[in-house]
C-alpha atoms as a PDB file:
ATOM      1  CA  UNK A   1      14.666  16.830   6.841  1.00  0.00           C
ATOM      2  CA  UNK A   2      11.173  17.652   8.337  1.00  0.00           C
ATOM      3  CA  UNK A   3       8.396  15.321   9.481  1.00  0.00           C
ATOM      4  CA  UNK A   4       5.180  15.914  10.443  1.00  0.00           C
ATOM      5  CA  UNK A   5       3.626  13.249  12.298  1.00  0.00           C
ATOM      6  CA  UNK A   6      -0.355  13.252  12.855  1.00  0.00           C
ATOM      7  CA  UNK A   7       0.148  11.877  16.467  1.00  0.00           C
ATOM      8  CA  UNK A   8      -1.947  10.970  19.657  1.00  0.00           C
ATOM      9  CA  UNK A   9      -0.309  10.321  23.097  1.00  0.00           C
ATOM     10  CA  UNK A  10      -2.221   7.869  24.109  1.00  0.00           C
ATOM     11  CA  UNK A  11      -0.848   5.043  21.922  1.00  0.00           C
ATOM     12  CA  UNK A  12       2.076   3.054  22.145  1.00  0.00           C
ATOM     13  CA  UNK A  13       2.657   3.237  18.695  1.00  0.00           C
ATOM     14  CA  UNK A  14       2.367   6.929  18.084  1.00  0.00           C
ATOM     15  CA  UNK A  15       4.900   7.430  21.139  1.00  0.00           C
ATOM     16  CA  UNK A  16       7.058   4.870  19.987  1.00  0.00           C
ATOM     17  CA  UNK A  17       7.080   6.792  16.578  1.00  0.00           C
ATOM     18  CA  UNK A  18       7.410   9.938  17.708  1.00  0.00           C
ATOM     19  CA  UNK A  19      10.663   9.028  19.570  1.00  0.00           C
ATOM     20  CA  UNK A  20      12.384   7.304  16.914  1.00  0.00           C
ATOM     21  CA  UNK A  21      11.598  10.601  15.081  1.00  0.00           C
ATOM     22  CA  UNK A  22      13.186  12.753  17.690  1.00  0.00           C
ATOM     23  CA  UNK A  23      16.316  10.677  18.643  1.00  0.00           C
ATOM     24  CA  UNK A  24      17.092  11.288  15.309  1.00  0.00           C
ATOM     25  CA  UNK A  25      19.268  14.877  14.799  1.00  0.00           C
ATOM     26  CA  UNK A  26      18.553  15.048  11.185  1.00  0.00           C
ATOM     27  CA  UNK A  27      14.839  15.255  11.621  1.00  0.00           C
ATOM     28  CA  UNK A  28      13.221  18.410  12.486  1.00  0.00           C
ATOM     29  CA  UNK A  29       9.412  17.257  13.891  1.00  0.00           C
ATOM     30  CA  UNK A  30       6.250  18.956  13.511  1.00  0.00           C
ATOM     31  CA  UNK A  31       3.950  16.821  15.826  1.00  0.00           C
ATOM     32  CA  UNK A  32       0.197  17.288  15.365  1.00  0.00           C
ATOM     33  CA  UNK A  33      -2.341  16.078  17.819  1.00  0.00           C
ATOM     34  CA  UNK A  34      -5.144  15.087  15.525  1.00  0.00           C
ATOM     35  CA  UNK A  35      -7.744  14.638  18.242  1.00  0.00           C
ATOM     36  CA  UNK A  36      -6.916  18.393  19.248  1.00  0.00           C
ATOM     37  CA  UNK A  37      -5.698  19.594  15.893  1.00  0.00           C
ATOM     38  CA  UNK A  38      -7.610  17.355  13.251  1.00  0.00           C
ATOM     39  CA  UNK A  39      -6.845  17.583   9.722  1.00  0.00           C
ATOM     40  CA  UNK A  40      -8.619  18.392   6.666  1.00  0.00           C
ATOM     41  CA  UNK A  41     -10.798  16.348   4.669  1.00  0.00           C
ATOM     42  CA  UNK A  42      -8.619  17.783   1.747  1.00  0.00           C
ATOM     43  CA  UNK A  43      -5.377  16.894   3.754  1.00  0.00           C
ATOM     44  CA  UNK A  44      -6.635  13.434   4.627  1.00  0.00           C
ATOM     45  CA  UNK A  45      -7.614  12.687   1.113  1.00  0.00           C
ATOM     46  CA  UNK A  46      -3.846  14.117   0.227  1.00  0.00           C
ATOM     47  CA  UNK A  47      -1.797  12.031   2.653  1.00  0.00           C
ATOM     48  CA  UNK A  48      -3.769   8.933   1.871  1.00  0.00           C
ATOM     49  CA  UNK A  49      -3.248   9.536  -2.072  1.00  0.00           C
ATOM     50  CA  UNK A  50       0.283  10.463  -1.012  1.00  0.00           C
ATOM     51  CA  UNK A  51       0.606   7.063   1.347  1.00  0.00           C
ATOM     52  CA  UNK A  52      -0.853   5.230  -1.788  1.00  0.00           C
ATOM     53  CA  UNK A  53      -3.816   4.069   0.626  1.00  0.00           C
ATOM     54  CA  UNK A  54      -7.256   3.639   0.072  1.00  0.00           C
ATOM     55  CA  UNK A  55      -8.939   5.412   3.111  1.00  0.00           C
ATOM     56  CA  UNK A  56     -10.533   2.310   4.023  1.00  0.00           C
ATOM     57  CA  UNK A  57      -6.769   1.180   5.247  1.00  0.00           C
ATOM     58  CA  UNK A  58      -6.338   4.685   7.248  1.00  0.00           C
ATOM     59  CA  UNK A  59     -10.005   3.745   9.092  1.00  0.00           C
ATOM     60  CA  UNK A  60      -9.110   3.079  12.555  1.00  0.00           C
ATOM     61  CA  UNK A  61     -11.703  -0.090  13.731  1.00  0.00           C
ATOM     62  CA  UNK A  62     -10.723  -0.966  17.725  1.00  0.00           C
ATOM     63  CA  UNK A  63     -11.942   1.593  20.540  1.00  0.00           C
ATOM     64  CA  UNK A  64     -14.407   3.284  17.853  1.00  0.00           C
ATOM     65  CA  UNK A  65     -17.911   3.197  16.376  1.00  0.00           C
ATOM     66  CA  UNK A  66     -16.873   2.680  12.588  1.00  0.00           C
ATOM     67  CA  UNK A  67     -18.140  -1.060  12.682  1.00  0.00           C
ATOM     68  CA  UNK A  68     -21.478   0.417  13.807  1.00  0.00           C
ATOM     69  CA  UNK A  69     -21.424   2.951  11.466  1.00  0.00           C
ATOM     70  CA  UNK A  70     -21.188   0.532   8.632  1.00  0.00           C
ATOM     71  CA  UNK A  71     -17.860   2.836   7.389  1.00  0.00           C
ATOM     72  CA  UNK A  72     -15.752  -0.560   6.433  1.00  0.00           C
ATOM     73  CA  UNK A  73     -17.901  -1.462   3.617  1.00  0.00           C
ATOM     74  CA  UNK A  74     -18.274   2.123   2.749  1.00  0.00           C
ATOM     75  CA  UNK A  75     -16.761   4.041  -0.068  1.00  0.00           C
ATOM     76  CA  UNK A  76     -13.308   6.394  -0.011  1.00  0.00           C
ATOM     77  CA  UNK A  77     -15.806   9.685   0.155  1.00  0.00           C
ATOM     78  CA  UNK A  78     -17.989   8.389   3.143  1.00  0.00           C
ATOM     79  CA  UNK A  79     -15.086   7.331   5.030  1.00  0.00           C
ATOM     80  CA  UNK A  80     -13.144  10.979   4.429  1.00  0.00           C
ATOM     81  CA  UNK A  81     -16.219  12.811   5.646  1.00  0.00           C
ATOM     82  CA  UNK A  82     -16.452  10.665   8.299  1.00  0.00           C
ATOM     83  CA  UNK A  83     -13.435  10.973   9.963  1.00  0.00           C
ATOM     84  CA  UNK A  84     -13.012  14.821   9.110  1.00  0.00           C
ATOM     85  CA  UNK A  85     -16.026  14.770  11.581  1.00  0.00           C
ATOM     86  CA  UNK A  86     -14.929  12.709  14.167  1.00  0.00           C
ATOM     87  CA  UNK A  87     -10.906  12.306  14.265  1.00  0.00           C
ATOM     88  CA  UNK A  88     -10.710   9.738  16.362  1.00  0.00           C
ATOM     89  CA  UNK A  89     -11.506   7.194  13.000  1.00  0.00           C
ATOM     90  CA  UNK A  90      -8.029   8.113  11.993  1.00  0.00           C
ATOM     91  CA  UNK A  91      -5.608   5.259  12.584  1.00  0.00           C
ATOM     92  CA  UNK A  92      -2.404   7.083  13.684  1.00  0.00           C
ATOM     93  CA  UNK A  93       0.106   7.627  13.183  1.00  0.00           C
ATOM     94  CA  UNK A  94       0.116   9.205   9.982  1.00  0.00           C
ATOM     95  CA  UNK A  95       3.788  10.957   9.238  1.00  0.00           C
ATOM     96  CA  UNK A  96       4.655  13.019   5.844  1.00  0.00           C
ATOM     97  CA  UNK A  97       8.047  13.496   4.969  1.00  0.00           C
ATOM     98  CA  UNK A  98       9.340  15.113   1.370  1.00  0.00           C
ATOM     99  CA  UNK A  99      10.059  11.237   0.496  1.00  0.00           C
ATOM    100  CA  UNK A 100       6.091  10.998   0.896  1.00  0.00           C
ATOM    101  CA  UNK A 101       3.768   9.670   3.490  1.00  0.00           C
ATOM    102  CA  UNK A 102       2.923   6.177   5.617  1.00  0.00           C
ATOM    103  CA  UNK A 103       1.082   4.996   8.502  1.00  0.00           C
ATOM    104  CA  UNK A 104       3.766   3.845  10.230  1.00  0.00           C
ATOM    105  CA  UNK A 105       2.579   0.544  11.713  1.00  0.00           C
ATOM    106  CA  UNK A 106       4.397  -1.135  12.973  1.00  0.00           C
ATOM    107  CA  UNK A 107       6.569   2.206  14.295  1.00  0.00           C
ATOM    108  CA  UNK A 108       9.715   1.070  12.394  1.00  0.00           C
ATOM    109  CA  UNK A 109       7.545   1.768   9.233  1.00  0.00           C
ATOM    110  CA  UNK A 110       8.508   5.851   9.633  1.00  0.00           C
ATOM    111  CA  UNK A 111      12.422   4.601   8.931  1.00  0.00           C
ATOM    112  CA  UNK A 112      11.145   4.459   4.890  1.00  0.00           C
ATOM    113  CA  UNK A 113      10.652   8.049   5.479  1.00  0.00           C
ATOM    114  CA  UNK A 114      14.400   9.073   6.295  1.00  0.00           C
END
C-alpha cells in the first residue's frame, strides 16, 4: 500500500505518524514536507473533500496568525487561498492512502488508513 503523508518534523505528532507509517512493511511512504514542499490549492481542496473536512477543520490555530487574520470565521475559499500562501496554516499531518485521506490526530488516526 502507499501513503503519502503531508509531514513537518517539528511536531510530535507528525513524527509520531510518520513512524507508525514506517514500522509498518506493508506501507511504502511518500513523506512531503509541506513547509518546503507545499501543496496545491487544488490538492488541498482534494484531500479535504477526500478527508470529508471542511477546511475550516484542516486550519491550523496555535503558533500562527489565522486568529488575526480573521480565517476561523472565514469561508472554505478564503481559508484554501490562504494557506496555499502561507503553509504553515495547514494542520499536519495530512496522510492519503487509496482507502482515502485523514488528519491523523491523534497519530493513531493514520491506522483507518491501512
Amino acid at each position: 500500500m502507499k501513503a503519502t503523508i503531508w509531514h513537518n518534523p517539528k511536531c510530535g505528532t507528525s513524527r509520531k505518524t510518520l513512524a507508525i507509517l514506517e514500522n509498518l512493511s506493508k506501507v511504502d511512504v511518500t513523506v512531503v514536507e509541506y513547509l518546503k514542499d507545499p501543496p496545491t490549492r487544488e490538492k488541498l481542496e482534494q484531500l479535504y473533500k477526500d478527508a470529508g473536512m471542511d477546511p475550516k477543520e484542516g486550519l491550523r490555530l496555535r503558533g500562527t496568525d489565522a486568529e488575526e487574520r480573521g480565517l476561523p470565521d472565514a469561508g472554505a475559499d478564503t481559508i484554501l487561498d490562504a494557506m496555499a500562501a502561507d503553509p504553515i496554516l495547514i494542520n499536519r499531518p495530512l496522510v492519503e492512502t487509496e482507502k482515502g485521506v485523514a488528519l491523523c490526530r491523534p497519530q493513531d488516526e493514520v491506522l483507518k488508513l491501512l
